[in-house]
Structure formats: structure tokens, C-alpha cells
ModelCIF file with pLDDT and N, C-alpha, C, O atoms, coordinates in Angstrom:
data_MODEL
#
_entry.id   MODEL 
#
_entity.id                         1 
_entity.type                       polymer 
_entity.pdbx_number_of_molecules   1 
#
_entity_poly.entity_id                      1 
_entity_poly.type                           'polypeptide(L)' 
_entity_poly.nstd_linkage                   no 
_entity_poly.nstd_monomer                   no 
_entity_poly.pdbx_seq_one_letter_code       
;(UNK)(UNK)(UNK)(UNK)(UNK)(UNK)(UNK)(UNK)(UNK)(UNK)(UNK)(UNK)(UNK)(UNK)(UNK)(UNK)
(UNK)(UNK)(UNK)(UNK)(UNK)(UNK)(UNK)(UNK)(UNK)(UNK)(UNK)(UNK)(UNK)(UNK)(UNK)(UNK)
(UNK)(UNK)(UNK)(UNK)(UNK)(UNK)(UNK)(UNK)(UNK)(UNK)(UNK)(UNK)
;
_entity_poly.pdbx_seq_one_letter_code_can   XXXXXXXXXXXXXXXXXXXXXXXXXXXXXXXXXXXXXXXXXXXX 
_entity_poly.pdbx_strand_id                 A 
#
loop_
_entity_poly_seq.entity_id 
_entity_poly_seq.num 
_entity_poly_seq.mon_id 
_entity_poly_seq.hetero 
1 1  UNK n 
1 2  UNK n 
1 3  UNK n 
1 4  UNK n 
1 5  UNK n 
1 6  UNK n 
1 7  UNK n 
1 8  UNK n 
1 9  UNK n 
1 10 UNK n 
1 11 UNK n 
1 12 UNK n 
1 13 UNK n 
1 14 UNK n 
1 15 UNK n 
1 16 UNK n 
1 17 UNK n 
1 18 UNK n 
1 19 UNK n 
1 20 UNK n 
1 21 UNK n 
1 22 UNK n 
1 23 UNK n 
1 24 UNK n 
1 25 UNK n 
1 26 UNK n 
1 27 UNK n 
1 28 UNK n 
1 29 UNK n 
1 30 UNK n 
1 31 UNK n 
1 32 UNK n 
1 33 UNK n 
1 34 UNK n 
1 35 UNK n 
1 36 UNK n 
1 37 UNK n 
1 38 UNK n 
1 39 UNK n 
1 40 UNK n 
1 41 UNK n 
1 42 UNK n 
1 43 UNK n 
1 44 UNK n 
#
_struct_asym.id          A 
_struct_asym.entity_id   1 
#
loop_
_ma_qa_metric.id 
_ma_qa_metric.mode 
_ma_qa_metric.name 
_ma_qa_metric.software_group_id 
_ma_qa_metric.type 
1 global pLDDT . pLDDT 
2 local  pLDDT . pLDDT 
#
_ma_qa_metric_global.metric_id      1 
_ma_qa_metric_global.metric_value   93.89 
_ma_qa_metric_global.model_id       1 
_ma_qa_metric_global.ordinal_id     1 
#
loop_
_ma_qa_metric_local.label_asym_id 
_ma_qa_metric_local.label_comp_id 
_ma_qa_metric_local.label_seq_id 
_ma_qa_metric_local.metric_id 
_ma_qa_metric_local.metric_value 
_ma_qa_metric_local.model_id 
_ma_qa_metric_local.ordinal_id 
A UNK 1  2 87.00 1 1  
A UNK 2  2 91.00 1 2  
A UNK 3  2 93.00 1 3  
A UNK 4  2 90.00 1 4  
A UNK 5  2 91.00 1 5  
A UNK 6  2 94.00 1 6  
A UNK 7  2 94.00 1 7  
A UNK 8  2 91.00 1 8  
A UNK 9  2 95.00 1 9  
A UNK 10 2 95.00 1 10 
A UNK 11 2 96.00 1 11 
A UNK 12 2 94.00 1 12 
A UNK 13 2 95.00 1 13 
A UNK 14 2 92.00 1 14 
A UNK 15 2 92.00 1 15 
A UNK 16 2 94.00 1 16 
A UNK 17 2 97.00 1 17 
A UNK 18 2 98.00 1 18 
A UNK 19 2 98.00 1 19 
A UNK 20 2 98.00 1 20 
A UNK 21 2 98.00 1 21 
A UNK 22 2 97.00 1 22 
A UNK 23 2 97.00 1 23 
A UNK 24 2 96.00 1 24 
A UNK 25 2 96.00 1 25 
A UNK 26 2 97.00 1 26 
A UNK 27 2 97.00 1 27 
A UNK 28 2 98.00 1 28 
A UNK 29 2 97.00 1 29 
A UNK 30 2 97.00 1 30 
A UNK 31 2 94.00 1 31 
A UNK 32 2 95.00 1 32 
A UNK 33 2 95.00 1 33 
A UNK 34 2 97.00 1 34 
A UNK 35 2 97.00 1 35 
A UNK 36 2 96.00 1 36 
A UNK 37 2 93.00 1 37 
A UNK 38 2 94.00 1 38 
A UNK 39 2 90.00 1 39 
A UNK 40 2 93.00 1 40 
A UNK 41 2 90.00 1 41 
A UNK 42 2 90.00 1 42 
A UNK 43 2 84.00 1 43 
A UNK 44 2 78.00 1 44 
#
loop_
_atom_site.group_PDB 
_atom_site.id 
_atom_site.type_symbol 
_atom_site.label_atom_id 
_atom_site.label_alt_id 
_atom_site.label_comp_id 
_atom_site.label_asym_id 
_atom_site.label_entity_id 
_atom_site.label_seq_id 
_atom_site.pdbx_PDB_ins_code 
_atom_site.Cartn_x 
_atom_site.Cartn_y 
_atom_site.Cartn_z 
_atom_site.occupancy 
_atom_site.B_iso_or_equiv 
_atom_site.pdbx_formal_charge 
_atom_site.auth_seq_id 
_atom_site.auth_comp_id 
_atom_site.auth_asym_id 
_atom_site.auth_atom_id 
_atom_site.pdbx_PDB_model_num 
ATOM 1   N N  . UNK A 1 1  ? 19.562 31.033 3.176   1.00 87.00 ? 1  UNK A N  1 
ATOM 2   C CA . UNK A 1 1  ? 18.799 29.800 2.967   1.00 87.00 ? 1  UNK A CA 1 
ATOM 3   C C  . UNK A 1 1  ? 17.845 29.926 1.791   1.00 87.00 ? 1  UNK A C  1 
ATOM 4   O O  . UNK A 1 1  ? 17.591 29.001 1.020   1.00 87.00 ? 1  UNK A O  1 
ATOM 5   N N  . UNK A 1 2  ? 17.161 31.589 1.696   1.00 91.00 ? 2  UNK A N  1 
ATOM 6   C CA . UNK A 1 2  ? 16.648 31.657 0.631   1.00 91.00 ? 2  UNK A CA 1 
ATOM 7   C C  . UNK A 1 2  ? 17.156 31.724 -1.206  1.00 91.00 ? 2  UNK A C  1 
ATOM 8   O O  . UNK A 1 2  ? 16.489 31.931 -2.220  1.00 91.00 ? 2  UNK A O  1 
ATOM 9   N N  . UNK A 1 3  ? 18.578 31.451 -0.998  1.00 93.00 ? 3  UNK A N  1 
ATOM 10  C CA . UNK A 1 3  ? 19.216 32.094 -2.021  1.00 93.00 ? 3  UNK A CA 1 
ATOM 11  C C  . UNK A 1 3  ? 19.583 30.768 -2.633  1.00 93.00 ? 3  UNK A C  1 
ATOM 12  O O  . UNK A 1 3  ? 18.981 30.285 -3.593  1.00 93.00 ? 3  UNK A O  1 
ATOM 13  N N  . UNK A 1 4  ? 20.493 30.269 -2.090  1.00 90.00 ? 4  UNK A N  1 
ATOM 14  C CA . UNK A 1 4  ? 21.220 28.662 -2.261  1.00 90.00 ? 4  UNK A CA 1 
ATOM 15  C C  . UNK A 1 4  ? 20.877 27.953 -3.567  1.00 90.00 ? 4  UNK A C  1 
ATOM 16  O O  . UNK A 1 4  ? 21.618 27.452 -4.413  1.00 90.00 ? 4  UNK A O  1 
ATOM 17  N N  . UNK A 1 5  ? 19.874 28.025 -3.513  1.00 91.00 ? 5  UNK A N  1 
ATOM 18  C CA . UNK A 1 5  ? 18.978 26.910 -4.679  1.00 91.00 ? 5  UNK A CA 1 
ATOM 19  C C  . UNK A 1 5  ? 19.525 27.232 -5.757  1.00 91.00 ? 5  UNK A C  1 
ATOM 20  O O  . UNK A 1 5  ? 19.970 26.434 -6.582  1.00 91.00 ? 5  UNK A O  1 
ATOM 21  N N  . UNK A 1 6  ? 19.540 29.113 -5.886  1.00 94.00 ? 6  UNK A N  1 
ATOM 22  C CA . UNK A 1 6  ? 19.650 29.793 -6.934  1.00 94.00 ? 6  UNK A CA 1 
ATOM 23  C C  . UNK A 1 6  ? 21.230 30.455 -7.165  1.00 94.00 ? 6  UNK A C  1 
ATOM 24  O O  . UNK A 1 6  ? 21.473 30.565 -8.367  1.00 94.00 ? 6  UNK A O  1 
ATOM 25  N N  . UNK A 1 7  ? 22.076 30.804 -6.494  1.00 94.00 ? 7  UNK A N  1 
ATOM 26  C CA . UNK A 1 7  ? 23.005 31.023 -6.476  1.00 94.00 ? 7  UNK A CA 1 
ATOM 27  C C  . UNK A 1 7  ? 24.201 30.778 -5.234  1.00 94.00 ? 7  UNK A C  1 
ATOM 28  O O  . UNK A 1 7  ? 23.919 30.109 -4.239  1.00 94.00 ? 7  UNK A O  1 
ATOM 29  N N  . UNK A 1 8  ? 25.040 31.161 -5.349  1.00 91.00 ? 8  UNK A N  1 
ATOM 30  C CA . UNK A 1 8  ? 25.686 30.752 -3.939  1.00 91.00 ? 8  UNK A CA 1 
ATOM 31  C C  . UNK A 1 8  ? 27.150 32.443 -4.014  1.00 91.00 ? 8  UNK A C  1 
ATOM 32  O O  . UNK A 1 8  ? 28.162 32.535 -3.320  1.00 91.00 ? 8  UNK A O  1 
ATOM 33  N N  . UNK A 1 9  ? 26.801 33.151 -4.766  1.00 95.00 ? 9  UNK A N  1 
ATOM 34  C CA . UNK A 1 9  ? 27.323 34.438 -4.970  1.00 95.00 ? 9  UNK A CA 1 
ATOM 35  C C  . UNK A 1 9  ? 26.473 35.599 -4.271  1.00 95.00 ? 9  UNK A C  1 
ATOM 36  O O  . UNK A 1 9  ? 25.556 36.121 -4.905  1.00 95.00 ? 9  UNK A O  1 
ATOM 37  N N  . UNK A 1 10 ? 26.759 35.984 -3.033  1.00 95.00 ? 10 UNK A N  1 
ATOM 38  C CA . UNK A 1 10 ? 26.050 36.759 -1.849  1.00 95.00 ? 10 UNK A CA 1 
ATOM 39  C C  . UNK A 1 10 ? 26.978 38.272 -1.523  1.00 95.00 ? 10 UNK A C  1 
ATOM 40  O O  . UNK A 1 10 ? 28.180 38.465 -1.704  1.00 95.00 ? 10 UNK A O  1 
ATOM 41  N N  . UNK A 1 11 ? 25.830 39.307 -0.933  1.00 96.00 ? 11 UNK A N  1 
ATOM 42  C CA . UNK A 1 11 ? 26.087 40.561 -0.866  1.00 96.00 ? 11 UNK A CA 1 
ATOM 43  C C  . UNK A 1 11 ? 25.442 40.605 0.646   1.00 96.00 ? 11 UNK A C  1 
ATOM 44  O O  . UNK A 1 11 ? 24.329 40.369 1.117   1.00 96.00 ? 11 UNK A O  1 
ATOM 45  N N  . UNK A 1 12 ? 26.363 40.911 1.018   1.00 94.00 ? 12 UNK A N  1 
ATOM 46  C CA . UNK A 1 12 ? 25.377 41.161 2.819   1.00 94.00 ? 12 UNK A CA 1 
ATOM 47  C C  . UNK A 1 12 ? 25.581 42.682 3.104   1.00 94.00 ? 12 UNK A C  1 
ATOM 48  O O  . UNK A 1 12 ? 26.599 43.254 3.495   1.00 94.00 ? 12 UNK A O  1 
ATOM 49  N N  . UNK A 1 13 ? 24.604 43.086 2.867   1.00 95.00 ? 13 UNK A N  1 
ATOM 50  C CA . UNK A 1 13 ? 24.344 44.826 3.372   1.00 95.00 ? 13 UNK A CA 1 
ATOM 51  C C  . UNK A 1 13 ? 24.748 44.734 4.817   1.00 95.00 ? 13 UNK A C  1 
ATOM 52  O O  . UNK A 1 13 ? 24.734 43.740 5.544   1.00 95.00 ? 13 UNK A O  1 
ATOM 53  N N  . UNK A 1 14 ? 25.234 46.383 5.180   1.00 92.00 ? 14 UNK A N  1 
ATOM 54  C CA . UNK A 1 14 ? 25.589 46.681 6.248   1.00 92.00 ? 14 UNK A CA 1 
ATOM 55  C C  . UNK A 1 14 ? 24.422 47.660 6.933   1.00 92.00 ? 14 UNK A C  1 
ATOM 56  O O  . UNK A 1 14 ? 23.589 48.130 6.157   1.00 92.00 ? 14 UNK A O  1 
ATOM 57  N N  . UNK A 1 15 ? 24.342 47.931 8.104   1.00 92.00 ? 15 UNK A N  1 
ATOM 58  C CA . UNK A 1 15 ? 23.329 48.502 8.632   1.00 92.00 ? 15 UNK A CA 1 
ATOM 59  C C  . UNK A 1 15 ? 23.443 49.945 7.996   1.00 92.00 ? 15 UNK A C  1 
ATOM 60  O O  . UNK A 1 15 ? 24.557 50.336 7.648   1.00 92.00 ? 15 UNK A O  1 
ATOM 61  N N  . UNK A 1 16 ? 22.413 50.691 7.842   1.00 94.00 ? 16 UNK A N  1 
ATOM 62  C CA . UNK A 1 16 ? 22.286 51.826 7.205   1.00 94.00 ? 16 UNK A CA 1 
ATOM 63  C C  . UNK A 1 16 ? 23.008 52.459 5.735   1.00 94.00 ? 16 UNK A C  1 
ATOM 64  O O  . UNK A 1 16 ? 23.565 53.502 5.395   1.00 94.00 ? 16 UNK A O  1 
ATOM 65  N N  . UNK A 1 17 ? 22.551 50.884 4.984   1.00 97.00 ? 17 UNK A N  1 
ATOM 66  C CA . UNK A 1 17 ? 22.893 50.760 3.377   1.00 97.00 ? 17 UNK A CA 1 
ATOM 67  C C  . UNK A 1 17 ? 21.388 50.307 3.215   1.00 97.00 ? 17 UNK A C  1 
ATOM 68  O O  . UNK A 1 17 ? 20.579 49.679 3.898   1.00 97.00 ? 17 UNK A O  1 
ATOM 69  N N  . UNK A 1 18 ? 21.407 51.040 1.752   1.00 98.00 ? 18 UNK A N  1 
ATOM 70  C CA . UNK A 1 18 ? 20.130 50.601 0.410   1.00 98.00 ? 18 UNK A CA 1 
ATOM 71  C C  . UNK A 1 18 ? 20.842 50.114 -0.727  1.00 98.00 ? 18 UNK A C  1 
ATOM 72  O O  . UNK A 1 18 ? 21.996 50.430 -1.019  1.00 98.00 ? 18 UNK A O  1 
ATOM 73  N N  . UNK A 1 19 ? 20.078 49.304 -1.376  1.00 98.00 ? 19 UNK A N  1 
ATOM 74  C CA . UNK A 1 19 ? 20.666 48.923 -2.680  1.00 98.00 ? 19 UNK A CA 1 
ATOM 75  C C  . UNK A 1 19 ? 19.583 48.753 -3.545  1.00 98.00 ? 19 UNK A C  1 
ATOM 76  O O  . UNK A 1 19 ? 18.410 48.924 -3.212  1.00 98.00 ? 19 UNK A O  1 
ATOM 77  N N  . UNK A 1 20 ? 19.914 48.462 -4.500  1.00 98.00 ? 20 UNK A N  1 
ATOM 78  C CA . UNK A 1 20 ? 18.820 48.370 -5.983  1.00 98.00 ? 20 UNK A CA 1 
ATOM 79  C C  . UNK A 1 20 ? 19.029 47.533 -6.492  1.00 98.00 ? 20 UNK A C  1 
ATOM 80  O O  . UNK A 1 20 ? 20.011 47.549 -7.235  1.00 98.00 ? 20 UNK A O  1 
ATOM 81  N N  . UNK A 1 21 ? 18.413 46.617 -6.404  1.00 98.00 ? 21 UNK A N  1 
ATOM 82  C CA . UNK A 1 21 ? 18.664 44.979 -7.284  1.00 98.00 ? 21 UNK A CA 1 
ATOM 83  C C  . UNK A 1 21 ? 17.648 45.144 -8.570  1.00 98.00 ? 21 UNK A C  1 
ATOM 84  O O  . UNK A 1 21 ? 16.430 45.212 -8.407  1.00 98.00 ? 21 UNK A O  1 
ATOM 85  N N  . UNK A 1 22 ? 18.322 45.205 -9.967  1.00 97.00 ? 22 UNK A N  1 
ATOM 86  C CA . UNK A 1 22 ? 17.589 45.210 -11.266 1.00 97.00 ? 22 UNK A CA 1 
ATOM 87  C C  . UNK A 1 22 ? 18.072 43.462 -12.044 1.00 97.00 ? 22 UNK A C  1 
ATOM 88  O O  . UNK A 1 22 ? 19.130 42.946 -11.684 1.00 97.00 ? 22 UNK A O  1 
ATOM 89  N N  . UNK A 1 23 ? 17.427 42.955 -12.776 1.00 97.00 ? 23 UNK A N  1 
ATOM 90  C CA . UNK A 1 23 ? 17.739 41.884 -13.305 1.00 97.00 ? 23 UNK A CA 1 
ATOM 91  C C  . UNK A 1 23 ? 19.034 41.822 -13.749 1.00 97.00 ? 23 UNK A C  1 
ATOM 92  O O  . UNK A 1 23 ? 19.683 40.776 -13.790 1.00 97.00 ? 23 UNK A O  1 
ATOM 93  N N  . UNK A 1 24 ? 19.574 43.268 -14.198 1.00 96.00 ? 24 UNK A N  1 
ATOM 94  C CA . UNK A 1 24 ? 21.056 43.133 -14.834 1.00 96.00 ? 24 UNK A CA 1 
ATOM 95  C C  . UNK A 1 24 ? 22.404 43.344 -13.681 1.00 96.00 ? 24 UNK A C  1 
ATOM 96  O O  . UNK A 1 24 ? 23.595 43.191 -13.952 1.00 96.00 ? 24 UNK A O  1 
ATOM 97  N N  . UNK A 1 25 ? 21.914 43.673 -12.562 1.00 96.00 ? 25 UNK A N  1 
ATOM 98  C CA . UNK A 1 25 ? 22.974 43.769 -11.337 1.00 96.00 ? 25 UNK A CA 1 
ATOM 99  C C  . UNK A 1 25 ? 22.320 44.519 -10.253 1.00 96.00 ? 25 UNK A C  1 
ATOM 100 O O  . UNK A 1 25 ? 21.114 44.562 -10.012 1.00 96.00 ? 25 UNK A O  1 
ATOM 101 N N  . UNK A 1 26 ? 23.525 45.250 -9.478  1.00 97.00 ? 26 UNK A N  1 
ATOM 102 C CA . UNK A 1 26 ? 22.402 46.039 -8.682  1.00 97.00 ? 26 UNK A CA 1 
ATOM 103 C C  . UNK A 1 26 ? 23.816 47.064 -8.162  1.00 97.00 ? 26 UNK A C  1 
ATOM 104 O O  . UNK A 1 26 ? 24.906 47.080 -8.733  1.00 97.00 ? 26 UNK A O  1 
ATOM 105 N N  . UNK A 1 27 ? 23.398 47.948 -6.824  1.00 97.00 ? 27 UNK A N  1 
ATOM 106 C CA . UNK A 1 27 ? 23.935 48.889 -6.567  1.00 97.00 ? 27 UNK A CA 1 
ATOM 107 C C  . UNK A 1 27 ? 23.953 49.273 -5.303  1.00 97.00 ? 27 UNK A C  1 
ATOM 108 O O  . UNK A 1 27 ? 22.932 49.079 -4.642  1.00 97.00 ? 27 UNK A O  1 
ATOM 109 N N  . UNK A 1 28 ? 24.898 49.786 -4.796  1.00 98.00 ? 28 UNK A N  1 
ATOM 110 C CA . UNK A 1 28 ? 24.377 49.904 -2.866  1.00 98.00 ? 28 UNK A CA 1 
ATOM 111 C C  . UNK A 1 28 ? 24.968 51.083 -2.633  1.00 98.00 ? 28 UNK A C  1 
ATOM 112 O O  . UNK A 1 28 ? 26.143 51.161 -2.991  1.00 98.00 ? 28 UNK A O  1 
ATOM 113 N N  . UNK A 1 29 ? 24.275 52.419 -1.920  1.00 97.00 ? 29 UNK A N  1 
ATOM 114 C CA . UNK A 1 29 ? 24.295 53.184 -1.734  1.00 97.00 ? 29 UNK A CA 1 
ATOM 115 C C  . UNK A 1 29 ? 24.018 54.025 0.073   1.00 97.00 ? 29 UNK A C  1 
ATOM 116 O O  . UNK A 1 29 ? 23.144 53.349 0.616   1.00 97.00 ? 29 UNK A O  1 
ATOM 117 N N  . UNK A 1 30 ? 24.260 54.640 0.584   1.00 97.00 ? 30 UNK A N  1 
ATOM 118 C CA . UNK A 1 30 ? 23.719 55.163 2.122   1.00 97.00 ? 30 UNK A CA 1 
ATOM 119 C C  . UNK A 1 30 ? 22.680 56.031 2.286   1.00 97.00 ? 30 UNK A C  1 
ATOM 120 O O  . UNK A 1 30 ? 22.510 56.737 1.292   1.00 97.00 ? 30 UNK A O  1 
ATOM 121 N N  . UNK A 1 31 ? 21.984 56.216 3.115   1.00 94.00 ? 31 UNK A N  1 
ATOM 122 C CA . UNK A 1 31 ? 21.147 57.314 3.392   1.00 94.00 ? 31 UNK A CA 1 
ATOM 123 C C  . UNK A 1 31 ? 21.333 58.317 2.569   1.00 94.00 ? 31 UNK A C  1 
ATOM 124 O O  . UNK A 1 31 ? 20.670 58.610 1.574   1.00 94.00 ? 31 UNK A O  1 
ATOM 125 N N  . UNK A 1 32 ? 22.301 58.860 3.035   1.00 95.00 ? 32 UNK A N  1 
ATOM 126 C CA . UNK A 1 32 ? 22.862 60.328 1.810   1.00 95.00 ? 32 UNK A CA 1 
ATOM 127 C C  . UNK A 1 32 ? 22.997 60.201 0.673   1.00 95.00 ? 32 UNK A C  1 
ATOM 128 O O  . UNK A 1 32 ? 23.475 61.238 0.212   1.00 95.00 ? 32 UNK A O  1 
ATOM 129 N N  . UNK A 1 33 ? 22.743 59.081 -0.455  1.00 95.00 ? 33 UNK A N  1 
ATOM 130 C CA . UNK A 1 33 ? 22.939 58.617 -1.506  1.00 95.00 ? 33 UNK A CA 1 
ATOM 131 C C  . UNK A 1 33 ? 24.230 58.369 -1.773  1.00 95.00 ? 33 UNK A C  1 
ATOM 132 O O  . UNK A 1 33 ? 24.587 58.264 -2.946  1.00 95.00 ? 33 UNK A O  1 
ATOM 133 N N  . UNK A 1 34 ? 24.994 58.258 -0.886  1.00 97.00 ? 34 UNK A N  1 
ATOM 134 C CA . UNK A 1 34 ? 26.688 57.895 -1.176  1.00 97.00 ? 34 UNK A CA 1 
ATOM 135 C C  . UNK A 1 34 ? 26.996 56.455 -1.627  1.00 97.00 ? 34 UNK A C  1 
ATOM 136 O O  . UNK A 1 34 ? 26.793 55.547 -0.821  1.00 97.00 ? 34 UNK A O  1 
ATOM 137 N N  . UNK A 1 35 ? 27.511 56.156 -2.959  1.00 97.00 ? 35 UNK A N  1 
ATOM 138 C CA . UNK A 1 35 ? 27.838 54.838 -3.196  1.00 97.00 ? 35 UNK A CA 1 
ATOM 139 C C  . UNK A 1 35 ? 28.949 54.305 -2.465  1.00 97.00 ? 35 UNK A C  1 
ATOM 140 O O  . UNK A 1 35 ? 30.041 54.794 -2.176  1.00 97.00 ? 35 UNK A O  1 
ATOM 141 N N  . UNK A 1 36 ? 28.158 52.634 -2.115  1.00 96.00 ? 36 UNK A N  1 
ATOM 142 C CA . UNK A 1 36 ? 29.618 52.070 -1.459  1.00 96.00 ? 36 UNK A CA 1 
ATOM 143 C C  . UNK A 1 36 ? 29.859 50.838 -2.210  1.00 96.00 ? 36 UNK A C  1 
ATOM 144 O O  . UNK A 1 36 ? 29.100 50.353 -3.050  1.00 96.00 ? 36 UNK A O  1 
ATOM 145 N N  . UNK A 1 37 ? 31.081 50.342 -1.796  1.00 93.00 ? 37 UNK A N  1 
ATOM 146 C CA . UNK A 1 37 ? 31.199 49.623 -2.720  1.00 93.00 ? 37 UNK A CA 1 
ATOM 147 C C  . UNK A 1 37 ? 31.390 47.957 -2.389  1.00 93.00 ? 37 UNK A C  1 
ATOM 148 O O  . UNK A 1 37 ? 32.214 47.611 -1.542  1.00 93.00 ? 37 UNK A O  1 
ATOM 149 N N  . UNK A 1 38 ? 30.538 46.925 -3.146  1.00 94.00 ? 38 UNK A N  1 
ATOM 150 C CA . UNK A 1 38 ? 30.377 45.939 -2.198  1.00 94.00 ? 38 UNK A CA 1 
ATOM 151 C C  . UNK A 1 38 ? 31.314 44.511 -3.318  1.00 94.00 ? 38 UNK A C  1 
ATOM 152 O O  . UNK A 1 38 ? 31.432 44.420 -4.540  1.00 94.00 ? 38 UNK A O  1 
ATOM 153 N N  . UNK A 1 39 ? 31.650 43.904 -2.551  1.00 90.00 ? 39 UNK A N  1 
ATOM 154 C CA . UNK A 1 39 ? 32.520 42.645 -2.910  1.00 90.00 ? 39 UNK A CA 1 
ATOM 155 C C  . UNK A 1 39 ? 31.611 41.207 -2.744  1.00 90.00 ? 39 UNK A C  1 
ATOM 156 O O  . UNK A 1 39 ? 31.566 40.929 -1.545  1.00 90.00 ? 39 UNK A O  1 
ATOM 157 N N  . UNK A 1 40 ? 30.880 40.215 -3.565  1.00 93.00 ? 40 UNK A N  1 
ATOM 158 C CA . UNK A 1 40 ? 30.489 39.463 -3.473  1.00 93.00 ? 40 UNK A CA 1 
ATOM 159 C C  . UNK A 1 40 ? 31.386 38.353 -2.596  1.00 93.00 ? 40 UNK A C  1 
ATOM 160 O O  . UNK A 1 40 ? 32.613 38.343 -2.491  1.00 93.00 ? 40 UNK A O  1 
ATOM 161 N N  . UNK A 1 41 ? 30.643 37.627 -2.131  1.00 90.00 ? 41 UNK A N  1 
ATOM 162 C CA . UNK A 1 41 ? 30.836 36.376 -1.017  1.00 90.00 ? 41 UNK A CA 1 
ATOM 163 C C  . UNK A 1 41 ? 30.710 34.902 -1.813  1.00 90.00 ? 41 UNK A C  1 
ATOM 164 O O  . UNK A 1 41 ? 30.111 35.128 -2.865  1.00 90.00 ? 41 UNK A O  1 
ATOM 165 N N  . UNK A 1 42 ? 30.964 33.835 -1.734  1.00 90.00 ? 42 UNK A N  1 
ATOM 166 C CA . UNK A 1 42 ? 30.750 33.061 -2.027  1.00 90.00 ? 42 UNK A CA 1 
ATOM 167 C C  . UNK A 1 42 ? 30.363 31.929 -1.127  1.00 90.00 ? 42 UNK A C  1 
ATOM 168 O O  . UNK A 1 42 ? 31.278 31.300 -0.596  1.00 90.00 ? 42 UNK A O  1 
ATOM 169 N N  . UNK A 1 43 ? 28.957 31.545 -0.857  1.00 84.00 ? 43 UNK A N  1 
ATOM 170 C CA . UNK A 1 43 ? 28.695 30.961 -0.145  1.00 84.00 ? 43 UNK A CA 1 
ATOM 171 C C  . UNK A 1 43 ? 29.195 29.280 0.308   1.00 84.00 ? 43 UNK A C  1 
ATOM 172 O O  . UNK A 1 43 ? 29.305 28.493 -0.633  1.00 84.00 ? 43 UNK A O  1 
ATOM 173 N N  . UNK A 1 44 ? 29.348 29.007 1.053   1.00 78.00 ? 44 UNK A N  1 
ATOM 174 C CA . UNK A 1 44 ? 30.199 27.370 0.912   1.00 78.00 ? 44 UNK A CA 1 
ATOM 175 C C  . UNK A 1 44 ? 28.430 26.445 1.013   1.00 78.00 ? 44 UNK A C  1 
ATOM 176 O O  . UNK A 1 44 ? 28.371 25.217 0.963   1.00 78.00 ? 44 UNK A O  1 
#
């Protein structure tokens, strides 16, 4: 709901993921620093 206004291209983390959102993209990683790898959503 907070996003919408601004985009409608969404990333939904999974429980026991971090990510790093920088202006130029971002990155999602686990506890252990293991990258995973995430597929954008498109919101309707």
C-alpha cells in the first residue's frame, strides 16, 4: 500500500533474508551472508 503510488514492481523478502536497497538497485542476502536470488513481482 506503501509502494503503489510509486511503483508497482515488488520484492517480498522471505523470513530470515536481508537486503540492501541503494538508489541504483539493491541485493538480498541470509544471515550467513549467502546471496539469494530474488525475481520482481508485479503488482496488479
Amino acid at each position: 500500500a506503501a509502494l503503489v503510488r510509486y511503483t508497482r514492481q515488488v520484492v517480498h523478502l522471505d523470513d530470515g533474508e536481508l537486503a540492501t536497497v541503494r538508489a541504483d538497485g539493491f541485493s538480498t542476502f541470509t544471515q550467513d551472508a549467502r546471496i539469494t536470488a530474488k525475481q520482481p513481482l508485479t503488482v496488479d
